[in-house]
N, C-alpha and C. Protein backbone atom coordinates (compact mmCIF):
# COMPACT_ATOMS: atom_id res chain seq x y z
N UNK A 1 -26.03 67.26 46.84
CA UNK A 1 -26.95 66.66 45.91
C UNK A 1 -27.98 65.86 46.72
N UNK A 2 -29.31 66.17 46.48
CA UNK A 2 -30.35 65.25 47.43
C UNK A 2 -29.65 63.69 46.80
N UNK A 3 -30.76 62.65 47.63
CA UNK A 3 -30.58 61.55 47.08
C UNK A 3 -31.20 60.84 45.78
N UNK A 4 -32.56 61.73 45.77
CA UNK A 4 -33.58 61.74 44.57
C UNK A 4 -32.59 61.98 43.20
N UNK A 5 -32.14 63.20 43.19
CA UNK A 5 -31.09 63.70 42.49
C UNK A 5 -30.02 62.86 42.10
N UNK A 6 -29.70 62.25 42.69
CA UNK A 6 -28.24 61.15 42.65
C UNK A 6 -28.56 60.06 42.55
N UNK A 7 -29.79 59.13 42.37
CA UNK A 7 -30.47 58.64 41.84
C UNK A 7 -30.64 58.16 40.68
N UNK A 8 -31.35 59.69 40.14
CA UNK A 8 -31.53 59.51 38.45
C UNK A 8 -30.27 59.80 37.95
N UNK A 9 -29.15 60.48 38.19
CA UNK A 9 -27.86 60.56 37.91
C UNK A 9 -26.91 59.67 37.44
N UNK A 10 -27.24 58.47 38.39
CA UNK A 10 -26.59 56.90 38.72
C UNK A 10 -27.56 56.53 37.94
N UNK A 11 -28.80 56.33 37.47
CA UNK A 11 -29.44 56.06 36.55
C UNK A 11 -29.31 56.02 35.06
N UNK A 12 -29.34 57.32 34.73
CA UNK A 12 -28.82 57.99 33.64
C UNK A 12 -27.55 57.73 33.24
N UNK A 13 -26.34 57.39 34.06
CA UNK A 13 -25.20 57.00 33.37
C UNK A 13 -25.23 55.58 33.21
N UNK A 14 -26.01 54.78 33.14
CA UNK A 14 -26.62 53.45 32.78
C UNK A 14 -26.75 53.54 31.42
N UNK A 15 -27.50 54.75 30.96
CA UNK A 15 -28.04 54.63 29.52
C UNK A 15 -26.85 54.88 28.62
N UNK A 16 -27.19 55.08 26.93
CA UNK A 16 -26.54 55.27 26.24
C UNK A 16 -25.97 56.42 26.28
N UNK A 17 -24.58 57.32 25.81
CA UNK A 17 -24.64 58.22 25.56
C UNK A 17 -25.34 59.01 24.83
N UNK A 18 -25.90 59.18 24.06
CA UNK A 18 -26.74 59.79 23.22
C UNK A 18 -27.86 60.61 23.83
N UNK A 19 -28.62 59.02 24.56
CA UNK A 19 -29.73 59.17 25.64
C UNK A 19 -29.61 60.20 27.24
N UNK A 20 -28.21 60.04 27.36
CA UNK A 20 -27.64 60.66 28.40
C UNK A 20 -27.73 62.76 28.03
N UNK A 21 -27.11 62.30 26.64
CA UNK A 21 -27.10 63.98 26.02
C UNK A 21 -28.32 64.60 26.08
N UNK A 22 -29.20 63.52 25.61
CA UNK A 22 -30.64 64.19 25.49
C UNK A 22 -31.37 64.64 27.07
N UNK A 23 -30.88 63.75 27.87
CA UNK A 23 -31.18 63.90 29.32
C UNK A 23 -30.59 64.88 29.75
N UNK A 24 -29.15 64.95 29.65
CA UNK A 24 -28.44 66.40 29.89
C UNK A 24 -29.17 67.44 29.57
N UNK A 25 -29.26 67.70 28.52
CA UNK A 25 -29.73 68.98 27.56
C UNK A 25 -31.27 69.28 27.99
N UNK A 26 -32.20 68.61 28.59
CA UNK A 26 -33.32 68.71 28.81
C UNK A 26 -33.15 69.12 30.38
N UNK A 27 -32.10 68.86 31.32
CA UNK A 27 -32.24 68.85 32.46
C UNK A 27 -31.14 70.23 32.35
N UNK A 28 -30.64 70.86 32.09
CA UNK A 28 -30.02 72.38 31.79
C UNK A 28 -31.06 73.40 31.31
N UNK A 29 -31.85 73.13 30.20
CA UNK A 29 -32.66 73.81 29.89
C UNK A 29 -34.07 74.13 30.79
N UNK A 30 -34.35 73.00 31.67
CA UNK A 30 -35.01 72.52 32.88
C UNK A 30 -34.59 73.75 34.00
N UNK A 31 -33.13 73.49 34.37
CA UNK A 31 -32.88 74.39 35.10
C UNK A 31 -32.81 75.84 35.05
N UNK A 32 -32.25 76.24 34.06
CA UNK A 32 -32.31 77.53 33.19
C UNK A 32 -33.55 77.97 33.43
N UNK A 33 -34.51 77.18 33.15
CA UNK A 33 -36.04 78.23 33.27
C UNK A 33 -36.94 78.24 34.57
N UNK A 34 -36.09 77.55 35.51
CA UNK A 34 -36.17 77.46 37.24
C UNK A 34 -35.78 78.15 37.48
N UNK A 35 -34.32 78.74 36.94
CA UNK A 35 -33.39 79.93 37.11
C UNK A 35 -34.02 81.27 37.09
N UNK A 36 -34.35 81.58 35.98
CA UNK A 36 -34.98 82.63 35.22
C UNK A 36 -35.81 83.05 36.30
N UNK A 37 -36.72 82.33 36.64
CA UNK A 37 -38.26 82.09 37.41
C UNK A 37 -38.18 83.00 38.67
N UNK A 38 -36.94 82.38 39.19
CA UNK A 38 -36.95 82.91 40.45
C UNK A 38 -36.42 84.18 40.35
N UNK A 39 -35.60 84.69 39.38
CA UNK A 39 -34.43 85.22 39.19
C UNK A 39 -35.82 86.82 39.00
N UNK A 40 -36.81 86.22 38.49
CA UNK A 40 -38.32 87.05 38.34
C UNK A 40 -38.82 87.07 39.24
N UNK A 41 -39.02 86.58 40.11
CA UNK A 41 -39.80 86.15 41.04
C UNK A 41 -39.24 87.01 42.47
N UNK A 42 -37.44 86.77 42.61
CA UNK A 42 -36.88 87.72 43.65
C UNK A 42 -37.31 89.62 43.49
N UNK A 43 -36.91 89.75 42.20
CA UNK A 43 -37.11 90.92 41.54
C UNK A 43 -38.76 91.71 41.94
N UNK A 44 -39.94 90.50 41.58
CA UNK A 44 -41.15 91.26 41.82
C UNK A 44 -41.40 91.16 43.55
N UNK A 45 -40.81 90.05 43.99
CA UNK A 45 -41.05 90.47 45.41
C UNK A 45 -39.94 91.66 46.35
N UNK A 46 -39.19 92.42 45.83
CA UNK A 46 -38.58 93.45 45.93
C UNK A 46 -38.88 94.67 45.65
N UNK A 47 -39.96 94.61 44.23
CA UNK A 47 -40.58 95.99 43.78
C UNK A 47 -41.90 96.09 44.72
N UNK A 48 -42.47 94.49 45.23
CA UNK A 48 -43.69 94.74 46.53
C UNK A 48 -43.27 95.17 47.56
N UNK A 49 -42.23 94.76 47.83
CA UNK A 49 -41.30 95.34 49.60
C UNK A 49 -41.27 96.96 49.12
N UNK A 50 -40.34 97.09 48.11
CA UNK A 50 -40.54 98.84 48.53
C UNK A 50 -41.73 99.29 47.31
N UNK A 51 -43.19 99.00 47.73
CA UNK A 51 -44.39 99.58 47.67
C UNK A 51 -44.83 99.91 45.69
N UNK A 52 -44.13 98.90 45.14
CA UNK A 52 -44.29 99.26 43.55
C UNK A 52 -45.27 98.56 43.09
N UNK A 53 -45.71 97.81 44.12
CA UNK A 53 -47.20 96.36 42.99
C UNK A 53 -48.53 97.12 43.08
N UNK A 54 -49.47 96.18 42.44
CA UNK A 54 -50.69 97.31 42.56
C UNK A 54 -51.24 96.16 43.30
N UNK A 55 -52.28 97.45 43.72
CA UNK A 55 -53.06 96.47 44.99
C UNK A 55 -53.87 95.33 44.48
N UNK A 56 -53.89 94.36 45.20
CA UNK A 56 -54.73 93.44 44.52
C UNK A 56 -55.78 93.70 44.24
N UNK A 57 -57.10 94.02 44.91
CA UNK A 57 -58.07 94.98 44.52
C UNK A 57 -58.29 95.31 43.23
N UNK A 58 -57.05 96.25 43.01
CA UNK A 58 -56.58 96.95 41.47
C UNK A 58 -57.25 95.64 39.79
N UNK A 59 -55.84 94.88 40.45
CA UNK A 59 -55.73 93.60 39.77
C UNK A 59 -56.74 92.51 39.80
N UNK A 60 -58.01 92.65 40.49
CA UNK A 60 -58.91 91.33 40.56
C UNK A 60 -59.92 92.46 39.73
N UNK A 61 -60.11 93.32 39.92
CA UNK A 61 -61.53 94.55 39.25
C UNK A 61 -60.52 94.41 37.55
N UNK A 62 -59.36 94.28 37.21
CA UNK A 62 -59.15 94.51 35.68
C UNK A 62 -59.18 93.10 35.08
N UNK A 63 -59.03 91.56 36.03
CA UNK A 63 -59.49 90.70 35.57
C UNK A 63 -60.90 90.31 35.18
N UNK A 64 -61.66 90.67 36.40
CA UNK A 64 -63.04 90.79 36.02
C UNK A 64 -63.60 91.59 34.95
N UNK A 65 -62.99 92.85 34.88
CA UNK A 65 -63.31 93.76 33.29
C UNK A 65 -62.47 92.95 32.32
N UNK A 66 -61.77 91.97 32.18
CA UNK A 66 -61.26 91.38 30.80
C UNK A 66 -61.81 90.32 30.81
N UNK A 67 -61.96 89.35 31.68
CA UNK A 67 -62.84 88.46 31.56
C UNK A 67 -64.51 88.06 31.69
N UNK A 68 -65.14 89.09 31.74
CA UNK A 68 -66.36 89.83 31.71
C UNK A 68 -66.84 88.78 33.15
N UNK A 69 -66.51 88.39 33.91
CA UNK A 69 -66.88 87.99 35.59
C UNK A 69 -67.60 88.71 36.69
């Protein structure tokens, strides 16, 4: 656990329970979509390693045609 981390931890069990739940539940759901992220993120940098992304090129000419640039 960093120390930042252990911190607000030792912090947080200061407060009420209630307040603590709400802190819990926000800091799971927090993580969960850190999770997800990367969990996306490993995946598209795997379909670029073996040659599946489009070239950027591709992708800056269809932004410019949708965003009229």
């Amino acid at each position: 656990m960093t120390k930042t981390f252990d911190k607000a931890v030792t912090l947080i069990r200061s407060l009420p329970e209630t307040t603590q739940e709400s802190i819990g539940q926000s800091m799971l759901d927090t993580a969960a979509r850190h999770r997800k992220l990367n969990d996306q993120l490993k995946r598209a940098e795997a379909e670029l390693d073996a040659g599946q992304g489009i070239p950027a090129e591709e992708v800056i000419a269809d932004l410019k045609e949708r965003h009229g640039v």
